[in-house]
N, C-alpha and C. Protein backbone atom coordinates (compact mmCIF):
# COMPACT_ATOMS: atom_id res chain seq x y z
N UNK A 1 109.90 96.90 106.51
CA UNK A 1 108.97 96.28 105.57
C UNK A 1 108.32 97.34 104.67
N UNK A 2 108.08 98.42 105.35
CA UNK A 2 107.35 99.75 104.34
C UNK A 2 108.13 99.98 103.13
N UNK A 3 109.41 100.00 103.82
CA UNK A 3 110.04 100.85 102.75
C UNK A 3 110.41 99.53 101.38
N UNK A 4 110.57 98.65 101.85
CA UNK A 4 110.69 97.33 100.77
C UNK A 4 109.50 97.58 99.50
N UNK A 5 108.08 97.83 100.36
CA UNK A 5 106.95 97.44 99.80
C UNK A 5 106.83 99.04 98.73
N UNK A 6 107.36 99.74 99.52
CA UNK A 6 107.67 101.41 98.70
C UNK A 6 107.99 101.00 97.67
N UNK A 7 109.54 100.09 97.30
CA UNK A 7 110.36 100.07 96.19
C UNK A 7 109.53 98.93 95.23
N UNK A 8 108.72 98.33 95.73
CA UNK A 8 108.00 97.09 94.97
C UNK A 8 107.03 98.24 94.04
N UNK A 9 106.15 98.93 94.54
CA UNK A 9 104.98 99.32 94.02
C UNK A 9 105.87 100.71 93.14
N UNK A 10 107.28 101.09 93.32
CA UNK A 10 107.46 102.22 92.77
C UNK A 10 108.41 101.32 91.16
N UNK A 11 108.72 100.09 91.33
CA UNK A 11 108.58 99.44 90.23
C UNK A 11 107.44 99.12 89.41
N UNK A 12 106.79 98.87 90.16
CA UNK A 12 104.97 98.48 89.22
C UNK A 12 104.72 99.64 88.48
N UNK A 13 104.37 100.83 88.86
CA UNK A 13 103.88 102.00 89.02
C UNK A 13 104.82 102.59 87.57
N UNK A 14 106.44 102.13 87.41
CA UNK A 14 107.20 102.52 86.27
C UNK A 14 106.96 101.76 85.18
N UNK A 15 106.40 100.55 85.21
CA UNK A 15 106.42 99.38 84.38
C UNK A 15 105.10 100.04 83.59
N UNK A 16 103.74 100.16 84.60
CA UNK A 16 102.87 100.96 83.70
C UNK A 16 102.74 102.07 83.25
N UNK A 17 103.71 102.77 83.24
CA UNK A 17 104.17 104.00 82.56
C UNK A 17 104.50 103.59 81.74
N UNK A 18 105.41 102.49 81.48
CA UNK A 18 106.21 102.74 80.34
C UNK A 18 105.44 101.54 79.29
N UNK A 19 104.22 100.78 79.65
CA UNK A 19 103.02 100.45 79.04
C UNK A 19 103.50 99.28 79.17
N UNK A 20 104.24 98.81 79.67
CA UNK A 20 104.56 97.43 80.14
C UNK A 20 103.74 96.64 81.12
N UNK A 21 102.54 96.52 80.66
CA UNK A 21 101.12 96.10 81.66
C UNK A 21 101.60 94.55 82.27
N UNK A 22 101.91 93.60 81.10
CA UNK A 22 102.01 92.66 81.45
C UNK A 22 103.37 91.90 82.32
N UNK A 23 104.26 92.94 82.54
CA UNK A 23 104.96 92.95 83.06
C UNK A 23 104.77 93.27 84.79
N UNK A 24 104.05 94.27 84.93
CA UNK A 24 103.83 94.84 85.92
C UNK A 24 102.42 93.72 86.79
N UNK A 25 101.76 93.47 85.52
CA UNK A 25 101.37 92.16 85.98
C UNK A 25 101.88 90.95 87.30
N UNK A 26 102.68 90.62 86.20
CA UNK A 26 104.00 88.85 86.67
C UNK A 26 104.35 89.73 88.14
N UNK A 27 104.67 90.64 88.03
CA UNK A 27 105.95 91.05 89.31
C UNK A 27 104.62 91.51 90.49
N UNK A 28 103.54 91.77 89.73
CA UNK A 28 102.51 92.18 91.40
C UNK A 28 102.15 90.82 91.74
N UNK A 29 102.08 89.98 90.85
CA UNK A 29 101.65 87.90 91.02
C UNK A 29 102.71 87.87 91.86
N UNK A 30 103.86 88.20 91.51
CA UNK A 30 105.01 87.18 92.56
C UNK A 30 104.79 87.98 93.96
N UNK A 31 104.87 89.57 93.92
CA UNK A 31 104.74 89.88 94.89
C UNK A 31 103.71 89.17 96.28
N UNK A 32 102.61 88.73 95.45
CA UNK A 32 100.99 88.41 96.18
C UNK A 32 101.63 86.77 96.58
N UNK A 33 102.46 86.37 95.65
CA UNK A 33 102.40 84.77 95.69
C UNK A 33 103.79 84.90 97.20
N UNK A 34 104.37 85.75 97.16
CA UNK A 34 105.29 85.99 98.67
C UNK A 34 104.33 86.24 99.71
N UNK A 35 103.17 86.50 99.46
CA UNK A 35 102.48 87.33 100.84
C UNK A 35 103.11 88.59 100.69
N UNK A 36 103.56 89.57 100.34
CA UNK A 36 104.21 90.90 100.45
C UNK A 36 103.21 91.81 99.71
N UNK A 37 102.15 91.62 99.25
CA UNK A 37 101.12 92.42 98.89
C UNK A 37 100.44 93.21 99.62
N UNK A 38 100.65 94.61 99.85
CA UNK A 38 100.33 95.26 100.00
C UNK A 38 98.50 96.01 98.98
N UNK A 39 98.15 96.90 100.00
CA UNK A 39 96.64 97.31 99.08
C UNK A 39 97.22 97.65 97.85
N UNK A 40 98.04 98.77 98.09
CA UNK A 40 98.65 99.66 96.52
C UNK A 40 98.94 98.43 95.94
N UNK A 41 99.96 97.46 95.90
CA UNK A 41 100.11 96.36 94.62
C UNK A 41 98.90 95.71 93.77
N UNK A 42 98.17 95.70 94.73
CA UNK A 42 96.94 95.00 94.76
C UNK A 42 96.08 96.04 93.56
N UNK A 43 96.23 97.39 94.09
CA UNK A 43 95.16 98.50 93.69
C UNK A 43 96.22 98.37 92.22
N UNK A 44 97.71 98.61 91.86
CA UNK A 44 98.24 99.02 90.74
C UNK A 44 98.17 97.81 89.96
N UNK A 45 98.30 96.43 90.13
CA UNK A 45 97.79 95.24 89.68
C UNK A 45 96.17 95.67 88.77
N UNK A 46 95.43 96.44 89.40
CA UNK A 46 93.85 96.25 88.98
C UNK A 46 94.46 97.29 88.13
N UNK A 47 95.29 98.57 87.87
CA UNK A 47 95.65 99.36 86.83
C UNK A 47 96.01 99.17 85.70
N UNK A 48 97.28 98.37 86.31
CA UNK A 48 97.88 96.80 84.60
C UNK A 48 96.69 96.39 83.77
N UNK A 49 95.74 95.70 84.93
CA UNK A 49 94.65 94.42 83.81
C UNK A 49 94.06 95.46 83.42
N UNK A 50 93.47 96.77 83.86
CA UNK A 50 92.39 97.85 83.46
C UNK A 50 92.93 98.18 81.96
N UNK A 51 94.22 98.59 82.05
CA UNK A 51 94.91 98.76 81.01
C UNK A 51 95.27 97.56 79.73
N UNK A 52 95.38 96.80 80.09
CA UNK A 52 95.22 95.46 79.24
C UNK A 52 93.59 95.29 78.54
N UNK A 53 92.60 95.66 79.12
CA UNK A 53 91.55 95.71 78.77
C UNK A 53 90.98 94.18 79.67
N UNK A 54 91.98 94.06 80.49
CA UNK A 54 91.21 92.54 81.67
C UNK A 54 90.29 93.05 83.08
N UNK A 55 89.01 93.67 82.51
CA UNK A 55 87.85 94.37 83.49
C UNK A 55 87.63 93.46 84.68
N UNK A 56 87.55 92.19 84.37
CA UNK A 56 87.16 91.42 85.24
C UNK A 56 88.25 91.61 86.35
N UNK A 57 89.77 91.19 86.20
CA UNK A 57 90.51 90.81 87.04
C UNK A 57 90.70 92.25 87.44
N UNK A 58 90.65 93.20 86.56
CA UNK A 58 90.74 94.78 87.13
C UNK A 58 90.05 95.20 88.70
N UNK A 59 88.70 94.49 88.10
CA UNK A 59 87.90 94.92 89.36
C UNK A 59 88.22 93.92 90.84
N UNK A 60 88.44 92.74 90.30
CA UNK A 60 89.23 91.85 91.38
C UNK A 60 90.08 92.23 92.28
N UNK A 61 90.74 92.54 91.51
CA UNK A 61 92.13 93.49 92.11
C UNK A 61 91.78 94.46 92.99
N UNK A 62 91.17 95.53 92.34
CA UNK A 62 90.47 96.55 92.83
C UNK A 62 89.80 96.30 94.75
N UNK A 63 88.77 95.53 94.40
CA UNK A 63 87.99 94.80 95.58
C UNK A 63 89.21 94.21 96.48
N UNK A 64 90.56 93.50 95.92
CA UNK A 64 90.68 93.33 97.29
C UNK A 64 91.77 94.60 97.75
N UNK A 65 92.35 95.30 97.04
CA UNK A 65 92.81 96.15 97.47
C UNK A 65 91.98 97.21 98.45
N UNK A 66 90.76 96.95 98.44
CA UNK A 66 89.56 97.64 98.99
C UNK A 66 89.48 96.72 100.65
N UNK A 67 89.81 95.54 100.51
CA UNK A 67 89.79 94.69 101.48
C UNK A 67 90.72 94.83 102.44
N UNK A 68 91.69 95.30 102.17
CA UNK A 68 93.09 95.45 103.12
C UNK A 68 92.99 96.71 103.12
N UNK A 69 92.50 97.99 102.39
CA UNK A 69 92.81 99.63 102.99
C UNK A 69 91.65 99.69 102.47
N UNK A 70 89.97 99.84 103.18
CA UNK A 70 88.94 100.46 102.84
C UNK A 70 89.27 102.21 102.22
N UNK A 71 90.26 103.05 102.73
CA UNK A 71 90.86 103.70 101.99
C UNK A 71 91.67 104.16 101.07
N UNK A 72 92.25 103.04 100.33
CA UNK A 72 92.13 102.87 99.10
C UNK A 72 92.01 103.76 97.65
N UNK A 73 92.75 104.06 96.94
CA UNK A 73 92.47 104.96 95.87
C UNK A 73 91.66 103.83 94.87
N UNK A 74 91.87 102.71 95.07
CA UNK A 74 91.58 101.70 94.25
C UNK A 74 89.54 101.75 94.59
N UNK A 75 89.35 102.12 95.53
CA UNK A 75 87.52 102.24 95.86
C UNK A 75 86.83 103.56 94.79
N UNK A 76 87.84 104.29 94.36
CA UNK A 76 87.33 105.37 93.20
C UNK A 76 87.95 104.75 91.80
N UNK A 77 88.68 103.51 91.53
CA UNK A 77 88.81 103.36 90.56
C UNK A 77 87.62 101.94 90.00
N UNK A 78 87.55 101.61 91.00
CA UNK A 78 86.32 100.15 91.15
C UNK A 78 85.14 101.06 90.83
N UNK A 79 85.10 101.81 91.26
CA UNK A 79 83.69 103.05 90.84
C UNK A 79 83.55 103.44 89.62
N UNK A 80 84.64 103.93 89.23
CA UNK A 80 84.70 104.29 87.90
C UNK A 80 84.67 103.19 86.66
N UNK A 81 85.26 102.39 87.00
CA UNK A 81 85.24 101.15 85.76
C UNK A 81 83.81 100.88 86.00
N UNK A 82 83.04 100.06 87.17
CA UNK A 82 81.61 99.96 87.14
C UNK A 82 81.19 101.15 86.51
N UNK A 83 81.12 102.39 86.53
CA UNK A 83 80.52 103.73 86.03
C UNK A 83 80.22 103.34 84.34
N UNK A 84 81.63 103.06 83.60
CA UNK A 84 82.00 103.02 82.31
C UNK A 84 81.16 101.34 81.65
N UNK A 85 81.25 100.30 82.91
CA UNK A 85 80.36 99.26 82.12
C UNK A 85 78.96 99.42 82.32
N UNK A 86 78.38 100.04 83.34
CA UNK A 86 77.11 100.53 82.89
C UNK A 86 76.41 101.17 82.03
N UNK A 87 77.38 102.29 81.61
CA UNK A 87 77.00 103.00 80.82
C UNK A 87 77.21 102.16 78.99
N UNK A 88 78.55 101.56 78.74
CA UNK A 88 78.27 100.42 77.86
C UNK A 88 77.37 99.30 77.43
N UNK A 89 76.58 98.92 78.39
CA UNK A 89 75.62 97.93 78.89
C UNK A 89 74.48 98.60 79.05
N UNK A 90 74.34 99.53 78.82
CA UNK A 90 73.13 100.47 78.63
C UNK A 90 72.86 100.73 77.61
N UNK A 91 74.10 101.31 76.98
CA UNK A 91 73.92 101.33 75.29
C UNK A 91 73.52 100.32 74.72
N UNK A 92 74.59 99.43 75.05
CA UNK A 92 74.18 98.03 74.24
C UNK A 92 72.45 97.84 74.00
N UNK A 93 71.81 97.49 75.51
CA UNK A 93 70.55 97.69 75.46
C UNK A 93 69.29 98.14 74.61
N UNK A 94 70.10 99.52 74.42
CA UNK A 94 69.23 100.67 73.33
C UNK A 94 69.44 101.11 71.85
N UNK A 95 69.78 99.67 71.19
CA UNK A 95 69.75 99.65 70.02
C UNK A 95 69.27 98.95 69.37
């Protein structure tokens, strides 16, 4: 099963390289809609929408990839996007 879930996320992972967000999208959905979701799909899913500019579902993603591996690379990227809308939402504020 590892190594399946290896070749899933090392497709995702090429798709957003090659800026194909919404692609990498559909194929982490089908993955999740099999049950075969793994944290990383989950965590590179929140990379796609981050990259699409979809914050909301970014951080979604993010959180549950946080839910299945509290260790997680996806718990420093949920940090960082919150980091970047605070600081937007701050500005906003002070003008």
């Amino acid at each position: 099963m590892q190594g399946k879930s290896m070749h899933h996320t090392d497709t995702i992972k090429q798709l957003i390289n090659e800026g194909k967000t919404e692609e990498a999208v559909h194929l982490s959905d089908a993955f999740i809609e099999k049950g075969e979701a793994s944290d990383t799909v989950w965590y590179l899913r929140g990379n796609a929408c981050r990259k699409q500019g979809d914050t909301r579902q970014a951080l979604n993603s993010y959180l549950r990839a946080m839910e299945l591996n509290p260790d997680s690379p996806a718990q420093q990227a949920y940090n960082m996007l919150i980091d970047i809308l605070n600081f937007y939402n701050r500005d906003m504020y002070n003008q």
